[in-house]
Protein backbone atom coordinates (compact mmCIF):
# COMPACT_ATOMS: atom_id res chain seq x y z
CA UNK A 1 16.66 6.93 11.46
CA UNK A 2 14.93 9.88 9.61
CA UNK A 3 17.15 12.09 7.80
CA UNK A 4 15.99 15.90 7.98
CA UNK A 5 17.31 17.94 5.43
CA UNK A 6 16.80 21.61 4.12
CA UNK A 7 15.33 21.29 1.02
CA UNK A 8 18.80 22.94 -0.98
CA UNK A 9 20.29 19.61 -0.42
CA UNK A 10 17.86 18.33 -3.56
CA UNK A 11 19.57 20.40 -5.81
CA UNK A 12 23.42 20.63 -4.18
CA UNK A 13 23.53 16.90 -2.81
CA UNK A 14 20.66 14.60 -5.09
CA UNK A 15 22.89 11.68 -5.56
CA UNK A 16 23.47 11.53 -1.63
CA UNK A 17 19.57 11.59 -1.07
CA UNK A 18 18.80 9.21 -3.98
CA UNK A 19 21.66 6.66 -2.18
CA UNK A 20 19.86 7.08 1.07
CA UNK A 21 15.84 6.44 -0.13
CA UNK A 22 17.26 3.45 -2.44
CA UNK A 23 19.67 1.76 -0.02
CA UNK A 24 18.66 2.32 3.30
CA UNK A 25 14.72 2.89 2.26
CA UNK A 26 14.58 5.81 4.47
CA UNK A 27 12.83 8.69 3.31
CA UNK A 28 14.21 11.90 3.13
CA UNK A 29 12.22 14.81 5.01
CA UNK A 30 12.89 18.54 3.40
CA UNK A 31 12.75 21.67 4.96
CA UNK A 32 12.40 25.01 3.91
CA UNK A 33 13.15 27.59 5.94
CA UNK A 34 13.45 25.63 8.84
CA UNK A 35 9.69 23.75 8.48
CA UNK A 36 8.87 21.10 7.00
CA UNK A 37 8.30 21.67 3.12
CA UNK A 38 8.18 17.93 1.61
CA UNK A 39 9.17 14.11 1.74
CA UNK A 40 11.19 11.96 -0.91
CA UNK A 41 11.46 8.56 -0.95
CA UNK A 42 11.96 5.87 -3.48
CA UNK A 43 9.13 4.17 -5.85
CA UNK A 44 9.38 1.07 -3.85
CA UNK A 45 8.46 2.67 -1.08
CA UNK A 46 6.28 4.63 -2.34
CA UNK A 47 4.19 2.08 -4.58
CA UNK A 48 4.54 -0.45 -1.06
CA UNK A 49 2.93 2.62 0.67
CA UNK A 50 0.00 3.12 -1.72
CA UNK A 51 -0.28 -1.26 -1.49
CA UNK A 52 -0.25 -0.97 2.61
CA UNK A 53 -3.29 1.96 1.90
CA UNK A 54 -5.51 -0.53 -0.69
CA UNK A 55 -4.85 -3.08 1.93
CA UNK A 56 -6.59 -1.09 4.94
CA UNK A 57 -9.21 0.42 3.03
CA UNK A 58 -9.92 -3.22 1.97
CA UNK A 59 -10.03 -4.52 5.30
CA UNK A 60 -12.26 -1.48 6.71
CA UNK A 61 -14.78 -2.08 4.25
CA UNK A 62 -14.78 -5.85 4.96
CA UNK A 63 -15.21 -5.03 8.28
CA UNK A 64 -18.11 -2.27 7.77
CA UNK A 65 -19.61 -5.11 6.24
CA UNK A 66 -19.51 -7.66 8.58
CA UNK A 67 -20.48 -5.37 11.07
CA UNK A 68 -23.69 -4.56 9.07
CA UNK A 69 -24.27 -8.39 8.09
CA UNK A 70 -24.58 -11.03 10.42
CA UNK A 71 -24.06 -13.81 7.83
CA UNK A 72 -21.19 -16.10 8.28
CA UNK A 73 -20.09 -19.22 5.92
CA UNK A 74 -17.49 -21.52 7.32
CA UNK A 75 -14.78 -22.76 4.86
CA UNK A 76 -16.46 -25.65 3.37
CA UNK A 77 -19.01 -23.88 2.53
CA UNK A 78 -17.11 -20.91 0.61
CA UNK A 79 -14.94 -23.91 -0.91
CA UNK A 80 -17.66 -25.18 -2.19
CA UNK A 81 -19.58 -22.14 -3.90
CA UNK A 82 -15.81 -21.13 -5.65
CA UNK A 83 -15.59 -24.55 -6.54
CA UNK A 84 -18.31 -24.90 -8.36
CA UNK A 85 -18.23 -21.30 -9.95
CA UNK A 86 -15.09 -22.26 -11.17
CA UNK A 87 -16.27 -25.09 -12.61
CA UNK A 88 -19.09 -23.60 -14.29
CA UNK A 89 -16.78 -20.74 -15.89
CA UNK A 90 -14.17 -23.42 -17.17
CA UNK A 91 -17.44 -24.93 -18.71
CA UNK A 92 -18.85 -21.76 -20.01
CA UNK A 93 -22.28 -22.00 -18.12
CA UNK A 94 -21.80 -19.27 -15.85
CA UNK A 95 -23.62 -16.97 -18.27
């Protein structure tokens, strides 16, 4: 459940905050003067956060491309092609 909190509690109750973002991996919303001023939260979540965001932007741009490229390979296909790159690298004749 979110915890709301005005934003003093950073300063008068940080080791109560820091317990909740690190062992229940809630963040921790702060409010100043009654609206909401800022969010804390713990690197994990933070760093899985920015990992969920390189993740979507991945898959829209994937999917702008597909959408603007009608080519498709099956999986033998793109086995085959990483295959033999591979092979070629190990081998040094990709250059």
């Amino acid at each position: 459940m979110a915890q709301i909190r005005p934003i003093s509690d950073l300063r008068n109750n940080f080791t109560e905050i820091s317990r909740i973002v690190h062992e229940e991996g809630e963040p921790v919303f702060l409010t100043k003067h009654g609206y909401g001023d800022m969010v804390v939260m713990s690197i994990e979540q933070f760093e899985a956060l920015r990992k969920e965001r390189r993740i979507d932007a991945a898959l829209q741009e994937a999917q702008k491309e597909a959408l603007e490229n009608p080519t498709r390979y099956n999986f033998d296909e793109v086995s085959s092609n990483l295959s033999k790159k591979l092979i070629a690298k190990v081998d040094g004749t990709d250059a």
